[in-house]
N, C-alpha and C. Protein backbone atom coordinates (compact mmCIF):
# COMPACT_ATOMS: atom_id res chain seq x y z
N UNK A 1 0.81 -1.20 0.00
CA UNK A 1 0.00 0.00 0.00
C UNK A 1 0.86 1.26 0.00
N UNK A 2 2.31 1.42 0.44
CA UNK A 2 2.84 2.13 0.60
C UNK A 2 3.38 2.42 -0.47
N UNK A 3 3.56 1.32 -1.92
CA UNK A 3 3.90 1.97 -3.07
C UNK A 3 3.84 3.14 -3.77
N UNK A 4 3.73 4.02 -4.48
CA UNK A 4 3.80 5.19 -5.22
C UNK A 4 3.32 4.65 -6.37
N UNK A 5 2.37 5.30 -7.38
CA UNK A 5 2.15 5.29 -8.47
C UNK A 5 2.78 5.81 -9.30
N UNK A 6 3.42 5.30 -10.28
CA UNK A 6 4.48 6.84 -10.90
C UNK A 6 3.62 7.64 -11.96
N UNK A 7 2.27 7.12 -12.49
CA UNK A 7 1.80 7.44 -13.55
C UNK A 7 0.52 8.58 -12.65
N UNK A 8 0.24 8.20 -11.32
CA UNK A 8 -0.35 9.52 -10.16
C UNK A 8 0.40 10.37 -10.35
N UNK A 9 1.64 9.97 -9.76
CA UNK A 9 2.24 11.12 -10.03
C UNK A 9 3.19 12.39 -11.07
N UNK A 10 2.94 11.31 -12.23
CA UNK A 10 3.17 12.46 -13.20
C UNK A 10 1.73 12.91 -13.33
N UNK A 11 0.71 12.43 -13.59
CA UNK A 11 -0.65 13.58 -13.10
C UNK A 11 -0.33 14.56 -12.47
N UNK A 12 -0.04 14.75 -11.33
CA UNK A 12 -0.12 15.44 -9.97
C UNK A 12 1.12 16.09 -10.54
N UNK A 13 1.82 15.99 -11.25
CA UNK A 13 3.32 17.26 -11.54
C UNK A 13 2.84 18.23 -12.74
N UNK A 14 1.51 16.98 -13.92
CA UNK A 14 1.22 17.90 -14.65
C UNK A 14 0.97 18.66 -14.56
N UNK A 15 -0.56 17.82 -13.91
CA UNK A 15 -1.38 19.55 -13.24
C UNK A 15 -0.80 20.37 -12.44
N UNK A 16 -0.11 20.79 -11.90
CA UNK A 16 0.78 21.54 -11.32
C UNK A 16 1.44 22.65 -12.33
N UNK A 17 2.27 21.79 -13.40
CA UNK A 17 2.47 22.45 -14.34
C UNK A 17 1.55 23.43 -14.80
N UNK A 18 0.48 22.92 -15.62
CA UNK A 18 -0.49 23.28 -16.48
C UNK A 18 -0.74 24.11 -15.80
N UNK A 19 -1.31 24.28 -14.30
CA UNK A 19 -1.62 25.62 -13.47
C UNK A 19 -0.79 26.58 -13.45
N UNK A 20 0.57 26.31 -13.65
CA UNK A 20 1.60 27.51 -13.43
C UNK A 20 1.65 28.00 -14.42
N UNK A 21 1.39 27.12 -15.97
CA UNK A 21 1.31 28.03 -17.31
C UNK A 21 0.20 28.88 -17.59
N UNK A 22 -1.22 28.60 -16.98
CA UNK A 22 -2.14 29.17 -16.61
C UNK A 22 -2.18 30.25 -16.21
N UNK A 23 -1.60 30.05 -15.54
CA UNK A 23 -1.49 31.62 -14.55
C UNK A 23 -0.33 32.47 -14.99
N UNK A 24 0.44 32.13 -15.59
CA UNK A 24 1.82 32.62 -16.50
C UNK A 24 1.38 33.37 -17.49
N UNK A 25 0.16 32.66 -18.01
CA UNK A 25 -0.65 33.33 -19.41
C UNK A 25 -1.45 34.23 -19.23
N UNK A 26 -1.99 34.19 -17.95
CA UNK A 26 -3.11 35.00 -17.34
C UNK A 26 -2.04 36.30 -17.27
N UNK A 27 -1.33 36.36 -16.55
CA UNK A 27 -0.38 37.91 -16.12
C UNK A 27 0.15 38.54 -17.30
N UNK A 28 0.83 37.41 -17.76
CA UNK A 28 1.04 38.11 -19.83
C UNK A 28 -0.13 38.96 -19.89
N UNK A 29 -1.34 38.19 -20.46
CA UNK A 29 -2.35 39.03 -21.20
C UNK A 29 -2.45 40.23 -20.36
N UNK A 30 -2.66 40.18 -18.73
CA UNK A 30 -3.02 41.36 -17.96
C UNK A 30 -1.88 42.79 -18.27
N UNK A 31 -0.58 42.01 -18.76
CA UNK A 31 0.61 43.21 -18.87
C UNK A 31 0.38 43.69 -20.19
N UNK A 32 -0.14 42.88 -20.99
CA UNK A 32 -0.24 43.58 -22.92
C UNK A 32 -1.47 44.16 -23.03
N UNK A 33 -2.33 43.97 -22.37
CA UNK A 33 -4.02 45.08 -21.97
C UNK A 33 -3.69 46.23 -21.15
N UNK A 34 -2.34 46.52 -20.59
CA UNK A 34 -2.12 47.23 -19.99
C UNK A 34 -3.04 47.27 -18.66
N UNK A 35 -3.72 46.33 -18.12
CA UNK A 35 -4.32 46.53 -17.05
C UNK A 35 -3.84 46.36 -15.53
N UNK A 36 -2.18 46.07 -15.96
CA UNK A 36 -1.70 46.05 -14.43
C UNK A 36 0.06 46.36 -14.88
N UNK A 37 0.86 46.86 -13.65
CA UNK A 37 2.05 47.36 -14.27
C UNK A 37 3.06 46.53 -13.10
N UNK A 38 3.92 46.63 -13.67
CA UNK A 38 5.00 45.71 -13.01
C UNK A 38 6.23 46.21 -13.38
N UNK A 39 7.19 46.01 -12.13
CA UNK A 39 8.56 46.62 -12.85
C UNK A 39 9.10 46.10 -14.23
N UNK A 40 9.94 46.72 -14.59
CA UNK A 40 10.67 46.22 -15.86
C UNK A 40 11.28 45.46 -16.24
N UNK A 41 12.05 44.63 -15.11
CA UNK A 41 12.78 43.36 -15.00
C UNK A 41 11.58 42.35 -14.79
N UNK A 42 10.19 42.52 -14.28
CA UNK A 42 9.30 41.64 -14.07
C UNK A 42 8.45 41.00 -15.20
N UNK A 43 8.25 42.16 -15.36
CA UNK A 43 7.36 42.73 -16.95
C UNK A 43 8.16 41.60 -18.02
N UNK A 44 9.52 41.97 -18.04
CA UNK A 44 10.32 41.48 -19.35
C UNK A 44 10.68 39.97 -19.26
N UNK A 45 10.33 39.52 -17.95
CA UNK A 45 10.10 38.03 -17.33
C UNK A 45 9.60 37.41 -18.27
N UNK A 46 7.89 37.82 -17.94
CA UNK A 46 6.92 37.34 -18.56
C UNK A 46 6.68 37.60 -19.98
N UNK A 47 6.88 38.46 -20.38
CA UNK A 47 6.42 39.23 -21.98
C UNK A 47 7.34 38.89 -22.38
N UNK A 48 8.63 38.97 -22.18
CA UNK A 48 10.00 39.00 -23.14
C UNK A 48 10.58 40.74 -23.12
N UNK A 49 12.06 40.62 -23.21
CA UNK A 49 12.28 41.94 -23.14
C UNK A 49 11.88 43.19 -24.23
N UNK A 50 11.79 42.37 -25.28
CA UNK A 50 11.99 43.71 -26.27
C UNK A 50 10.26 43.90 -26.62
N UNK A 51 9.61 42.95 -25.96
CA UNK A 51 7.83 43.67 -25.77
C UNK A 51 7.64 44.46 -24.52
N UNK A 52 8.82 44.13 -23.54
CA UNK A 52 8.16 45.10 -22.43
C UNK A 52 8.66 46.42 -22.72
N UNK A 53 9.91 46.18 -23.26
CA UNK A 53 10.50 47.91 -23.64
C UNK A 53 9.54 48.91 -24.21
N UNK A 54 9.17 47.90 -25.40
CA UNK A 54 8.22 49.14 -26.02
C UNK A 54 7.19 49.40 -25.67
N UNK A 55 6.36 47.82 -24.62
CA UNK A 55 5.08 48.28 -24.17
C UNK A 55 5.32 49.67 -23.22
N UNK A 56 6.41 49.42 -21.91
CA UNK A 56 6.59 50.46 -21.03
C UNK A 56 6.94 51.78 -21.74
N UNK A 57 7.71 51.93 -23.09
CA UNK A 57 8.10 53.63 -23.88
C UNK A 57 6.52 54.01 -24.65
N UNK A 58 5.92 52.93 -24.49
CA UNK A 58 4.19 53.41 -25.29
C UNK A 58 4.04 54.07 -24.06
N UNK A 59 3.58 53.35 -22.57
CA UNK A 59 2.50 53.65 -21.46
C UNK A 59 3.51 55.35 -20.92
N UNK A 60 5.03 54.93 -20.93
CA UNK A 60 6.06 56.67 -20.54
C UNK A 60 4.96 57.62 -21.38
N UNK A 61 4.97 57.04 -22.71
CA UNK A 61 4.87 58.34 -23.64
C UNK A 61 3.18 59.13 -23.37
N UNK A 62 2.16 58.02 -23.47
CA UNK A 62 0.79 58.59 -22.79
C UNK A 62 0.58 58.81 -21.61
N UNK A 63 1.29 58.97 -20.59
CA UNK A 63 1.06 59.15 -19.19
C UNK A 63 1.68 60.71 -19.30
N UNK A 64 2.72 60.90 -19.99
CA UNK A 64 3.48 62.73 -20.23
C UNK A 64 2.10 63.13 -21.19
N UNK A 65 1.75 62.69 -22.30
CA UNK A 65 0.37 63.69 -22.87
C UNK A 65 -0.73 63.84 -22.24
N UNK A 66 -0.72 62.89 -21.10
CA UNK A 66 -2.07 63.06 -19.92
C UNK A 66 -1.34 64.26 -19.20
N UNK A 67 -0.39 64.20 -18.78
CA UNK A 67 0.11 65.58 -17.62
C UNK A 67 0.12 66.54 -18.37
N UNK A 68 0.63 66.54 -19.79
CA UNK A 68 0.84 67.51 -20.56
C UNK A 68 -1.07 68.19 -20.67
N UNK A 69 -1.74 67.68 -21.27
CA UNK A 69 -2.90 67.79 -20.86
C UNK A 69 -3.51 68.96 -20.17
N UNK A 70 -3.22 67.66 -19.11
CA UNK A 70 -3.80 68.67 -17.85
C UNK A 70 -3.36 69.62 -17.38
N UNK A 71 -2.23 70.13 -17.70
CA UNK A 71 -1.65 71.25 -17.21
C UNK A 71 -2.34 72.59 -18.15
């Protein structure tokens, strides 16, 4: 009874997996909708660097024509 299943437990590592890509994919999309911000080393984690560069020099550049704006 005390055996191990090995084929349980590659289940139990998949799903594990599969949840962490899940949720890996989930924070991507949330950073390219721009609906949540994260540092730049974090950002470039998940997205890749040369999408977070330009996503973050897009969000620099409309956040100065909002101040610019309002002033």
């Amino acid at each position: 009874m005390n055996e191990k299943n090995p084929d349980r437990i590659a289940a139990t590592a998949n799903a594990e997996q599969a949840e962490l890509l899940r949720k890996k994919y989930q924070y991507r999309t949330l950073i390219l909708r721009g609906k949540t911000r994260l540092p730049h080393r974090a950002a470039a984690r998940l997205v890749g660097p040369d999408c977070a560069y330009h996503l973050y020099s897009q969000q620099g550049s409309t956040d100065r024509k909002s101040r610019d704006n309002s002033e």
